[in-house]
PDB file of N, CA and C in Angstrom:
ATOM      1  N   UNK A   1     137.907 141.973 172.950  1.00  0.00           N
ATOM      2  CA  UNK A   1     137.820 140.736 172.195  1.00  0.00           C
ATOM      3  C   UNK A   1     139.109 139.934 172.405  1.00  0.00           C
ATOM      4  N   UNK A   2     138.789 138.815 172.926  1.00  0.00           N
ATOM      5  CA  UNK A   2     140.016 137.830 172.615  1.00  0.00           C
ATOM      6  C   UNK A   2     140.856 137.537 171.421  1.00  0.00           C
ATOM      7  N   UNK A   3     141.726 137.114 171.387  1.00  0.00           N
ATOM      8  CA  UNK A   3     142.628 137.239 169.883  1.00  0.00           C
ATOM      9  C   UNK A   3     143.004 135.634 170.332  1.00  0.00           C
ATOM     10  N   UNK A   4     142.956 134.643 171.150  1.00  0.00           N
ATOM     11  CA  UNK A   4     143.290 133.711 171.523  1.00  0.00           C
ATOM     12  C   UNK A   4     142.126 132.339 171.539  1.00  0.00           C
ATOM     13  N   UNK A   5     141.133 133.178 171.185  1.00  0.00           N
ATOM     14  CA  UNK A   5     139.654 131.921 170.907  1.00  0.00           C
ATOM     15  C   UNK A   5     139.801 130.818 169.549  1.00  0.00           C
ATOM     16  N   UNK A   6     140.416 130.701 168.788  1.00  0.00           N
ATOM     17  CA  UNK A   6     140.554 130.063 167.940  1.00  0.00           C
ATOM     18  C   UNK A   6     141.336 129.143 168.151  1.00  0.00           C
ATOM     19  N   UNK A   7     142.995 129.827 168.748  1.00  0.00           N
ATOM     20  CA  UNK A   7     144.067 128.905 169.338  1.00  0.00           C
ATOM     21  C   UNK A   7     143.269 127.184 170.287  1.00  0.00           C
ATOM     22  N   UNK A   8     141.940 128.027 170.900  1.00  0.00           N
ATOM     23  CA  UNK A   8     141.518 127.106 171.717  1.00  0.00           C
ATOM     24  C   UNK A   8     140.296 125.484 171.462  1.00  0.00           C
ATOM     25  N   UNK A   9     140.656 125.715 169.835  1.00  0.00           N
ATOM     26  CA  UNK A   9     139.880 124.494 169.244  1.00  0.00           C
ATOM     27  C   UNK A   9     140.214 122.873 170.066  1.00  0.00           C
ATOM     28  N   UNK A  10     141.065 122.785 170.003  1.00  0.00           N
ATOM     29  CA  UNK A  10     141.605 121.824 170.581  1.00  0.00           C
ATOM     30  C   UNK A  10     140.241 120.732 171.474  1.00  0.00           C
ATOM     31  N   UNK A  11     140.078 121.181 172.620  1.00  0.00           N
ATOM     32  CA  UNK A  11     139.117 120.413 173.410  1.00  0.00           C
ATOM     33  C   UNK A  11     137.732 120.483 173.298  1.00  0.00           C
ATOM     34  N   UNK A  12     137.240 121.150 172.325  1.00  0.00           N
ATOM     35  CA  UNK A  12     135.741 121.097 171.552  1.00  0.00           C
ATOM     36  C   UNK A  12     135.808 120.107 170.571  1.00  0.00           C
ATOM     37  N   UNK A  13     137.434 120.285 169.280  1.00  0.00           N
ATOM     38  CA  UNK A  13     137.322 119.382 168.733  1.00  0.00           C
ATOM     39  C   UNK A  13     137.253 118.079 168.797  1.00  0.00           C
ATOM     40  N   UNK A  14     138.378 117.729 170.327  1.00  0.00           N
ATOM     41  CA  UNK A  14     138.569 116.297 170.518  1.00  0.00           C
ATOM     42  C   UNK A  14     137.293 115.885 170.871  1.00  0.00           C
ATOM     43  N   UNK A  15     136.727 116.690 171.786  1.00  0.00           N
ATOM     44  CA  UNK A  15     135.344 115.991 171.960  1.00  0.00           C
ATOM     45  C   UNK A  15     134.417 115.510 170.999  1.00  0.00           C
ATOM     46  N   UNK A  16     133.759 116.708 169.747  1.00  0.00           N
ATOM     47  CA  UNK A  16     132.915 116.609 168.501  1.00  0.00           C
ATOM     48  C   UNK A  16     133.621 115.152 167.819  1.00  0.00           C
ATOM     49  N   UNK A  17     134.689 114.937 167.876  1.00  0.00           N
ATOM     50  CA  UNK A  17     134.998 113.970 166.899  1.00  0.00           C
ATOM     51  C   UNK A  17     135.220 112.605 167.837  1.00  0.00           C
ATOM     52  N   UNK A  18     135.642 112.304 169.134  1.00  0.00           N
ATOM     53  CA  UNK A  18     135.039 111.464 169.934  1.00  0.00           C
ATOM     54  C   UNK A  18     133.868 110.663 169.896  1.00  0.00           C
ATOM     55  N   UNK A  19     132.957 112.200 170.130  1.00  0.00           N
ATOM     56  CA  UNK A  19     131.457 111.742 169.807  1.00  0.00           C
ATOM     57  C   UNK A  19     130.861 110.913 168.749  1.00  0.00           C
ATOM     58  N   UNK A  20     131.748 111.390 167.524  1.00  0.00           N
ATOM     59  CA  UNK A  20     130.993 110.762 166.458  1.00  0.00           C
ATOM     60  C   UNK A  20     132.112 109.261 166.514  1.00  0.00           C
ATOM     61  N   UNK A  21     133.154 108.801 167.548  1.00  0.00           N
ATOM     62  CA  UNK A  21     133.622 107.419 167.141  1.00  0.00           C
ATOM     63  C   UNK A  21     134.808 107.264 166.318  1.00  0.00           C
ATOM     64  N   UNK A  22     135.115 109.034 165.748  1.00  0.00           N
ATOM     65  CA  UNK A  22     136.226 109.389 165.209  1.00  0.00           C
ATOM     66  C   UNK A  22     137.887 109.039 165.611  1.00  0.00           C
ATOM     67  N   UNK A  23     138.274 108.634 165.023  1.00  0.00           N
ATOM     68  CA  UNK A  23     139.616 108.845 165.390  1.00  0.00           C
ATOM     69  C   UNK A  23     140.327 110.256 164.380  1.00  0.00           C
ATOM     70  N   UNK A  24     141.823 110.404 165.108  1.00  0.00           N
ATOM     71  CA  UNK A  24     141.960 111.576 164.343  1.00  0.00           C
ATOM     72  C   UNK A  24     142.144 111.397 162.843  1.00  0.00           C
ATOM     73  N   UNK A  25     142.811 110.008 162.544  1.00  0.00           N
ATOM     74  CA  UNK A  25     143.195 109.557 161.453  1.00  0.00           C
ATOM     75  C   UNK A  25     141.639 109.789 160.572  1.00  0.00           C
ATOM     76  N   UNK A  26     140.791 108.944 161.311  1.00  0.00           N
ATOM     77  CA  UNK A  26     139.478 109.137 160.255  1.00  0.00           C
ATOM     78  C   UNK A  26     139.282 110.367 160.203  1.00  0.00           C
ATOM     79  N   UNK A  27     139.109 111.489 160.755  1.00  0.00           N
ATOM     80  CA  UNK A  27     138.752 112.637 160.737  1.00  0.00           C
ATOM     81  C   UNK A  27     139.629 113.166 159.673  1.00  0.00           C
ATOM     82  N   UNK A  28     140.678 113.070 159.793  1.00  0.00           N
ATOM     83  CA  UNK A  28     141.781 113.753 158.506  1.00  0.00           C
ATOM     84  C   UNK A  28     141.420 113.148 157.418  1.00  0.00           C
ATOM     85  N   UNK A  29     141.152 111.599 157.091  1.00  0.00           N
ATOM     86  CA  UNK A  29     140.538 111.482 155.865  1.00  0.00           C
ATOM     87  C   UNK A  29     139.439 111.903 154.909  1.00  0.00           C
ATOM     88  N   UNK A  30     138.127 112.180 156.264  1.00  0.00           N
ATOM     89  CA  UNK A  30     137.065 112.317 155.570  1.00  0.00           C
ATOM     90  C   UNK A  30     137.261 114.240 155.430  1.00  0.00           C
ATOM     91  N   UNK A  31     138.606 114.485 156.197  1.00  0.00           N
ATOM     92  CA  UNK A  31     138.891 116.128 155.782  1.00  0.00           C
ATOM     93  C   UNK A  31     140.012 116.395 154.446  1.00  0.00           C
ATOM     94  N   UNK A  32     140.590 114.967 154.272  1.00  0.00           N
ATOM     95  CA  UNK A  32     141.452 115.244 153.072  1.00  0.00           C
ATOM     96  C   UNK A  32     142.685 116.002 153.602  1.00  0.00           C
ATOM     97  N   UNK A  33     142.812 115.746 154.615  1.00  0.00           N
ATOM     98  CA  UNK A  33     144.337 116.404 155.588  1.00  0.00           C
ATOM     99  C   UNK A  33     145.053 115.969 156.419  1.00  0.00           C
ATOM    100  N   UNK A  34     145.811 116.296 156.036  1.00  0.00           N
ATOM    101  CA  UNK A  34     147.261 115.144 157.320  1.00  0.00           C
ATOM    102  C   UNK A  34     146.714 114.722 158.732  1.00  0.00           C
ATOM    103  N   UNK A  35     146.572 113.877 159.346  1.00  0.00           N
ATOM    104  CA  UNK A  35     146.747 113.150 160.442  1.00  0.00           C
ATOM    105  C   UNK A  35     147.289 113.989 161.509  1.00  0.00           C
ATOM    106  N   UNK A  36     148.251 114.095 160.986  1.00  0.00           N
ATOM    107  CA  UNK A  36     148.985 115.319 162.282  1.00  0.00           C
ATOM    108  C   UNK A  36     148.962 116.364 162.374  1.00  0.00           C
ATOM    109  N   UNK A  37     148.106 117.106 161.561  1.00  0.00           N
ATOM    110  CA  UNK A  37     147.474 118.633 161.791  1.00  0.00           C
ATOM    111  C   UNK A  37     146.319 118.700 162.444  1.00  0.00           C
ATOM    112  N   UNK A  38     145.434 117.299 162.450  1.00  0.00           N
ATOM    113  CA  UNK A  38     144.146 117.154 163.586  1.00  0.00           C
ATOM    114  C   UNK A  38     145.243 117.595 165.173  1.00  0.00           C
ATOM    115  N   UNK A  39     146.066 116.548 165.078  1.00  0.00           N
ATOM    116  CA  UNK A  39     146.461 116.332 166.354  1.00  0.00           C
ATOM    117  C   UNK A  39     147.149 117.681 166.728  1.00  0.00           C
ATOM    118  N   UNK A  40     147.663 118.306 166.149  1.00  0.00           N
ATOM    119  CA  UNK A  40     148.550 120.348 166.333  1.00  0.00           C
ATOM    120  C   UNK A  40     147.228 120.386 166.705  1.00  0.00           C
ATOM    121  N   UNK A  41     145.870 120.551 165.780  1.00  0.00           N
ATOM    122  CA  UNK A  41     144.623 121.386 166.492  1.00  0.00           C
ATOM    123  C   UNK A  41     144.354 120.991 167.937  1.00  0.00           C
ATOM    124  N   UNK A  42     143.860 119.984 168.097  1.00  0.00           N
ATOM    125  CA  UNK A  42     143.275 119.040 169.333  1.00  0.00           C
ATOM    126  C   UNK A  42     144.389 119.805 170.217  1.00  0.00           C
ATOM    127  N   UNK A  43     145.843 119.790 170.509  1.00  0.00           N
ATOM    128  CA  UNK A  43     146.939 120.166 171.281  1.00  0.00           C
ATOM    129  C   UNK A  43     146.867 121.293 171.740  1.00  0.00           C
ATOM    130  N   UNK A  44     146.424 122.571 170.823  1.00  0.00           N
ATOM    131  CA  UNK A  44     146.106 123.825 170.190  1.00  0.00           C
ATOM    132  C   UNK A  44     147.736 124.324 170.284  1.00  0.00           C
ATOM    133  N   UNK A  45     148.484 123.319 169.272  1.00  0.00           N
ATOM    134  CA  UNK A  45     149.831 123.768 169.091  1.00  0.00           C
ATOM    135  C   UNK A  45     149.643 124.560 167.174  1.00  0.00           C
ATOM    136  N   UNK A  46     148.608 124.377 166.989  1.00  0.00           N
ATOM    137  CA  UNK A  46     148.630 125.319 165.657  1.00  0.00           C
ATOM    138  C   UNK A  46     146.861 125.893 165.637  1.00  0.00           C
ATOM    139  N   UNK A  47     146.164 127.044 164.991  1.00  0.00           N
ATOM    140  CA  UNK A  47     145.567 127.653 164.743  1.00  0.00           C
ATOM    141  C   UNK A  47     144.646 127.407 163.080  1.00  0.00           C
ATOM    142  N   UNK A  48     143.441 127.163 162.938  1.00  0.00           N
ATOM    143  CA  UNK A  48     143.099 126.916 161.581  1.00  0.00           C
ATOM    144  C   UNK A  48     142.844 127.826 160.766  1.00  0.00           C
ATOM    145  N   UNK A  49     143.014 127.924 159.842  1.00  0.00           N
ATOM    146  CA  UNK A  49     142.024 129.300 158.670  1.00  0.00           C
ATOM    147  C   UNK A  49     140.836 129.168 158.693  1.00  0.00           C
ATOM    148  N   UNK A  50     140.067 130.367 158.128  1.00  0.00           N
ATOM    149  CA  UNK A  50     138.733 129.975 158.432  1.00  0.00           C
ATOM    150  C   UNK A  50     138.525 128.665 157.641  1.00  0.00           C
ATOM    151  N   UNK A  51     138.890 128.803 156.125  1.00  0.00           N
ATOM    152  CA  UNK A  51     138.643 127.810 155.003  1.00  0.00           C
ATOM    153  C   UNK A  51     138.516 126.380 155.617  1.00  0.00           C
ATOM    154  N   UNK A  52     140.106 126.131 156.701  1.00  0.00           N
ATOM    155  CA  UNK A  52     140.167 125.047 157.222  1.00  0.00           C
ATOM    156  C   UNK A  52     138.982 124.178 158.218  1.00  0.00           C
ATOM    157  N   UNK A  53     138.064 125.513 158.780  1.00  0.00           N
ATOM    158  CA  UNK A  53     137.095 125.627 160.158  1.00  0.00           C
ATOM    159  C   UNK A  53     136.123 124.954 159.238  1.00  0.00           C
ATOM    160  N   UNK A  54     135.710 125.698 158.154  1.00  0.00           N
ATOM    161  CA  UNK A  54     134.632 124.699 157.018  1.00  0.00           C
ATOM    162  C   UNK A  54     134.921 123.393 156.937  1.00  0.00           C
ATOM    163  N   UNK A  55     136.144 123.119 156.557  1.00  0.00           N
ATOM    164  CA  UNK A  55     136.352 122.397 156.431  1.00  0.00           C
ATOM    165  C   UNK A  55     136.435 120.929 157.191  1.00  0.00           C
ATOM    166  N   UNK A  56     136.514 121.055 158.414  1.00  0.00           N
ATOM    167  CA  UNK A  56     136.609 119.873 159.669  1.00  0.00           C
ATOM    168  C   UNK A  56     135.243 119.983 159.987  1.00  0.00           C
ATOM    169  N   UNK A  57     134.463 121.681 159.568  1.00  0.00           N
ATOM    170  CA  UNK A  57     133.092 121.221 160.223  1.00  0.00           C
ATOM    171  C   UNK A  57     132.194 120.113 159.287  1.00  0.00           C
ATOM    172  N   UNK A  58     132.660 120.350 158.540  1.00  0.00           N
ATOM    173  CA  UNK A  58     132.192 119.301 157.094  1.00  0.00           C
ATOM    174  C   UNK A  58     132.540 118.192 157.346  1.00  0.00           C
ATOM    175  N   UNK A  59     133.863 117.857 157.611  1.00  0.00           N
ATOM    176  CA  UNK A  59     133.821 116.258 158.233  1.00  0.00           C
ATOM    177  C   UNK A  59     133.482 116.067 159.118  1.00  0.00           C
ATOM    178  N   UNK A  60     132.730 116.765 159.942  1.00  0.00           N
ATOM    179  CA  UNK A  60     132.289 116.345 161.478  1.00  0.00           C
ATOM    180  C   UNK A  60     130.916 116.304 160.969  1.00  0.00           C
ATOM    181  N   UNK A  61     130.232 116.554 160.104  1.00  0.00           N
ATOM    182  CA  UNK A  61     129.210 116.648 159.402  1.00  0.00           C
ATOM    183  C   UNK A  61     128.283 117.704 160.409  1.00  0.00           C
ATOM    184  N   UNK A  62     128.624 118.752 160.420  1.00  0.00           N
ATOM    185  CA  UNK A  62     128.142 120.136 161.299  1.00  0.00           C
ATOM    186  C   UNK A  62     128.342 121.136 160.531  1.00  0.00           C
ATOM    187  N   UNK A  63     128.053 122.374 160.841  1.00  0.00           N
ATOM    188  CA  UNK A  63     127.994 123.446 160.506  1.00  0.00           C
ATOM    189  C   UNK A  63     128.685 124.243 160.486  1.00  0.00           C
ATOM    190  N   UNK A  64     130.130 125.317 160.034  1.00  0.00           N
ATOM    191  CA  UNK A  64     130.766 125.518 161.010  1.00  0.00           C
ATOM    192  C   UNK A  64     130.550 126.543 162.025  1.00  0.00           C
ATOM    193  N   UNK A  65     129.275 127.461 162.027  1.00  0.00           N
ATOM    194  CA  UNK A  65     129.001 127.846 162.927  1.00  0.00           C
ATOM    195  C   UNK A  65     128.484 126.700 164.478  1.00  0.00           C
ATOM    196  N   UNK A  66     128.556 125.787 164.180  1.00  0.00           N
ATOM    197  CA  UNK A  66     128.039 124.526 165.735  1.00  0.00           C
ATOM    198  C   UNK A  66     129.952 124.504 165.676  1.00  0.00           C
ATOM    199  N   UNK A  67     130.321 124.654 165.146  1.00  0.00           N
ATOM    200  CA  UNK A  67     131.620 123.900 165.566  1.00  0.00           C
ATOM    201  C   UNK A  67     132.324 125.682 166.026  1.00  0.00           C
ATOM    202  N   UNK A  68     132.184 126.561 165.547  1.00  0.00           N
ATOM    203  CA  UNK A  68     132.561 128.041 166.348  1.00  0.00           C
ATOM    204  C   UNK A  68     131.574 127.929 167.854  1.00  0.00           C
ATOM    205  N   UNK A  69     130.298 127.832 167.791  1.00  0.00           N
ATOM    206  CA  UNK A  69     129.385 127.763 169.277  1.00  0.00           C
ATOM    207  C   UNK A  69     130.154 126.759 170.081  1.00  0.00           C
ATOM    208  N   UNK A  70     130.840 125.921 169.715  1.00  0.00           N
ATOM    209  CA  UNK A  70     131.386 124.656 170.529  1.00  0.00           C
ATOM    210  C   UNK A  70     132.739 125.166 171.377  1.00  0.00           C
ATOM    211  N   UNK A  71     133.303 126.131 170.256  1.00  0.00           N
ATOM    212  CA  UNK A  71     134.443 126.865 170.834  1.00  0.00           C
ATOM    213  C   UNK A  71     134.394 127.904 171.841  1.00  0.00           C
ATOM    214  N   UNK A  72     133.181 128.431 171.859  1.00  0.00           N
ATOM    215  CA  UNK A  72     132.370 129.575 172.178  1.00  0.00           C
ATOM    216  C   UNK A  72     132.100 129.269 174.180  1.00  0.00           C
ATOM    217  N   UNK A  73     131.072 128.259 173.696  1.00  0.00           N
ATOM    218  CA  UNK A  73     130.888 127.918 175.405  1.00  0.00           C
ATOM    219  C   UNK A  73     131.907 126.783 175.645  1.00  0.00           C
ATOM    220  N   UNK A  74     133.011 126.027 174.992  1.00  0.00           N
ATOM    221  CA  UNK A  74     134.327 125.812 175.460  1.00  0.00           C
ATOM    222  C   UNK A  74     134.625 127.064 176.494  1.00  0.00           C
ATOM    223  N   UNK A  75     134.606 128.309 176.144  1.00  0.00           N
ATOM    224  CA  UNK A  75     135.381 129.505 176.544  1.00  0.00           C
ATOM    225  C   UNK A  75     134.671 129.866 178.031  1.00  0.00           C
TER     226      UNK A  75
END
């Protein structure tokens, strides 16, 4: 098992939130979280909790299992 699949949110996320027209700023709002912790993820200069993974999948208005599958075949 990889221990490094999570680190790799980054380019699933930028994409999912692209898609929807997102910027990171909007995305942190409708997540209720700093601006510049989208951008650490997107970078994959920081790692989320799961709590957090609910949480962005909720503002991406997904599941967070679609937003783990996204990371998944990212890989």
């Amino acid at each position: 098992m990889k221990n490094h699949r999570i680190a790799l949110l980054g380019v699933p996320l930028r994409k999912l939130r692209n898609d929807m027209n997102l910027t990171q700023w909007g995305l942190a709002d409708r997540c209720s979280i700093d601006p510049s912790y989208i951008s650490l993820l997107e970078n994959n200069m920081k790692s989320p909790k799961l709590s957090t993974v609910f949480i962005i999948a909720d503002g991406l208005g997904i599941k967070a299992s679609e937003l783990v599958r996204a990371i998944e075949e990212y890989m």
